[in-house]
C-alpha atoms as a PDB file:
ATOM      1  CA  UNK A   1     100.264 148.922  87.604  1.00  0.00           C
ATOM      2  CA  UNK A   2     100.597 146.072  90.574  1.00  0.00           C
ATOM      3  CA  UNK A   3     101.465 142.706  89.844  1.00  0.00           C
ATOM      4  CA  UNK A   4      98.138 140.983  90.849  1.00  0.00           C
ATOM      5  CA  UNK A   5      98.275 136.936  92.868  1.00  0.00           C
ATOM      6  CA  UNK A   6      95.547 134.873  92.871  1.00  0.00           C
ATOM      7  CA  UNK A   7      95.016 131.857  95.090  1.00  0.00           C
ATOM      8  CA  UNK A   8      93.779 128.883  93.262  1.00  0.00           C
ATOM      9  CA  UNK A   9      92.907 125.274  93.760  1.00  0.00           C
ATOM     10  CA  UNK A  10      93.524 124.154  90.250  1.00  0.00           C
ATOM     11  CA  UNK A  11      96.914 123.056  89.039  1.00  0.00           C
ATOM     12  CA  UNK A  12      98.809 125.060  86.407  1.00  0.00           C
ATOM     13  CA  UNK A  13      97.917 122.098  83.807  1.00  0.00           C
ATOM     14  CA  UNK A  14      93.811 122.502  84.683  1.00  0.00           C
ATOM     15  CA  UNK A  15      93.948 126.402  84.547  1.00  0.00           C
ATOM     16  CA  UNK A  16      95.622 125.799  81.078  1.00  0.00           C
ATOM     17  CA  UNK A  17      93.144 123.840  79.762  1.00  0.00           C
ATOM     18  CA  UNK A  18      90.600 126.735  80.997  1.00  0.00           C
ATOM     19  CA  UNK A  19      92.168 129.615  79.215  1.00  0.00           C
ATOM     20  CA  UNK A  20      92.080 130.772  75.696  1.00  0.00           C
ATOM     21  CA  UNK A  21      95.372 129.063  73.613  1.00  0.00           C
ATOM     22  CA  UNK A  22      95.010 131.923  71.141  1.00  0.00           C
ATOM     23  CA  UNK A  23      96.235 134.550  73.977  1.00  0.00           C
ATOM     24  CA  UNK A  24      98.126 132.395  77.092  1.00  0.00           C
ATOM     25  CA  UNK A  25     101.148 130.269  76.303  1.00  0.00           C
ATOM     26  CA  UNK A  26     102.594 127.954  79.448  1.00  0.00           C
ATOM     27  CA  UNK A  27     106.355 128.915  79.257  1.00  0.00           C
ATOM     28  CA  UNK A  28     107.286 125.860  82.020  1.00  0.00           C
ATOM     29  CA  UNK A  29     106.536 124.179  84.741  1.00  0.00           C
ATOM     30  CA  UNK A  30     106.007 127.684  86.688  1.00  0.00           C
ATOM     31  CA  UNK A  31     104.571 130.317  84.398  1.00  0.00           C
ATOM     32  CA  UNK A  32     101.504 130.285  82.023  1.00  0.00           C
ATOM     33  CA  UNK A  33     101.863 134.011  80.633  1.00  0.00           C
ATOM     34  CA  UNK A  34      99.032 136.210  78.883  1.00  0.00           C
ATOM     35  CA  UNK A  35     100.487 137.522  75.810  1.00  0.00           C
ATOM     36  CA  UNK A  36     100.621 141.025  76.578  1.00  0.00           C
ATOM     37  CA  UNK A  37     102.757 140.081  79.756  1.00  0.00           C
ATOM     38  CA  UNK A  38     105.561 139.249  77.997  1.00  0.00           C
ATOM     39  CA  UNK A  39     107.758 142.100  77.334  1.00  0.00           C
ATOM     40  CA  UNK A  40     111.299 140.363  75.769  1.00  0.00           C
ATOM     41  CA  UNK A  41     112.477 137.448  74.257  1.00  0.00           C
ATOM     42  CA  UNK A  42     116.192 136.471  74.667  1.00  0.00           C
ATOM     43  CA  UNK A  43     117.997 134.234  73.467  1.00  0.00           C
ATOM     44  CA  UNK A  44     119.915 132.096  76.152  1.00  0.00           C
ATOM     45  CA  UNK A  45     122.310 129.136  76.360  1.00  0.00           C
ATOM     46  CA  UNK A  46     121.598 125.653  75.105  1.00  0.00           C
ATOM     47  CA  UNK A  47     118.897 126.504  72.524  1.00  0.00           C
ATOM     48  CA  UNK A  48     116.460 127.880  75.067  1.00  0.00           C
ATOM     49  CA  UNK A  49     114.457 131.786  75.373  1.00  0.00           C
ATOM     50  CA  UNK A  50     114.395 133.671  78.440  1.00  0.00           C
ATOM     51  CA  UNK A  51     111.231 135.741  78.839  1.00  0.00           C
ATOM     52  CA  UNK A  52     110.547 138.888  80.515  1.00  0.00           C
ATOM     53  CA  UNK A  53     107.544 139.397  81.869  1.00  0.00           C
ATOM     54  CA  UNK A  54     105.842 142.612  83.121  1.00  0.00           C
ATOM     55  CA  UNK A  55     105.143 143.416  87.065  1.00  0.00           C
ATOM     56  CA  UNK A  56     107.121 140.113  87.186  1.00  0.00           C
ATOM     57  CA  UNK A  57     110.609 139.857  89.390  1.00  0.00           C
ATOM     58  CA  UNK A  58     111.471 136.379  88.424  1.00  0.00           C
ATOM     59  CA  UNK A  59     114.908 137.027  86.204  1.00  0.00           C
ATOM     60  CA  UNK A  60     114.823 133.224  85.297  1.00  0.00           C
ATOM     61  CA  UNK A  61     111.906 132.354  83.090  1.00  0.00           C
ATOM     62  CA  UNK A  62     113.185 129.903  81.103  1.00  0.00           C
ATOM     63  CA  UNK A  63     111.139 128.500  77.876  1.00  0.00           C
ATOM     64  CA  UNK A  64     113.288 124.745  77.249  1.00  0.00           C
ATOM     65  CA  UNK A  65     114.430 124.184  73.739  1.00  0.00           C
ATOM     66  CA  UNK A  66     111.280 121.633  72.894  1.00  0.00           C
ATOM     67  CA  UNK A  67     109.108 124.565  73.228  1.00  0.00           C
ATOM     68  CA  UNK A  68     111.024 127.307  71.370  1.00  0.00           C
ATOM     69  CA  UNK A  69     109.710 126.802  68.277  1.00  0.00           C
ATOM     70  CA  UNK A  70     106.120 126.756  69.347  1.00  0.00           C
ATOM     71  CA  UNK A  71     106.466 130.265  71.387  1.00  0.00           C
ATOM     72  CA  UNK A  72     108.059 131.259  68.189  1.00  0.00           C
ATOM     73  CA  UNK A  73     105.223 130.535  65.605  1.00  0.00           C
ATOM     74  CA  UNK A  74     102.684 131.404  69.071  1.00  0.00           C
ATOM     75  CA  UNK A  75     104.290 134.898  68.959  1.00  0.00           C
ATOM     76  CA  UNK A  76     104.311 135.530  65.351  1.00  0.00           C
ATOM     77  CA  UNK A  77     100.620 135.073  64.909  1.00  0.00           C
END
């Protein structure tokens, strides 16, 4: 399966508003992730996850130590 790209004219923070909470999860500033994109958890330095996401070649997606907690509990559901 391709990685898909879609142009859009809506900041990150307005297409996260749009999308269902229950199944996307804004991991930073970069990357709002479906759920079933996300295929490892790490744990990295400083208190902070790194997260791997499918069809995705960004190594660095880091999720900042405010927000661990809340992916947590988000991915035990």
């Amino acid at each position: 399966m391709r990685a898909k790209k879609y142009v859009l004219d809506s900041t990150l923070e307005q297409v996260e508003a749009q999308v269902d909470p229950a199944i996307f999860f804004r991991l930073n500033r970069k990357y709002l992730s479906h759920v079933d994109a996300i295929e490892e958890v790490l744990t990295y330095s400083n208190s902070r996850l790194k997260v791997k996401l499918t069809n995705c070649t960004d190594s660095d997606i880091l999720v900042s130590r405010e927000k661990v907690t809340e992916l947590k509990n988000w991915l035990d559901r």
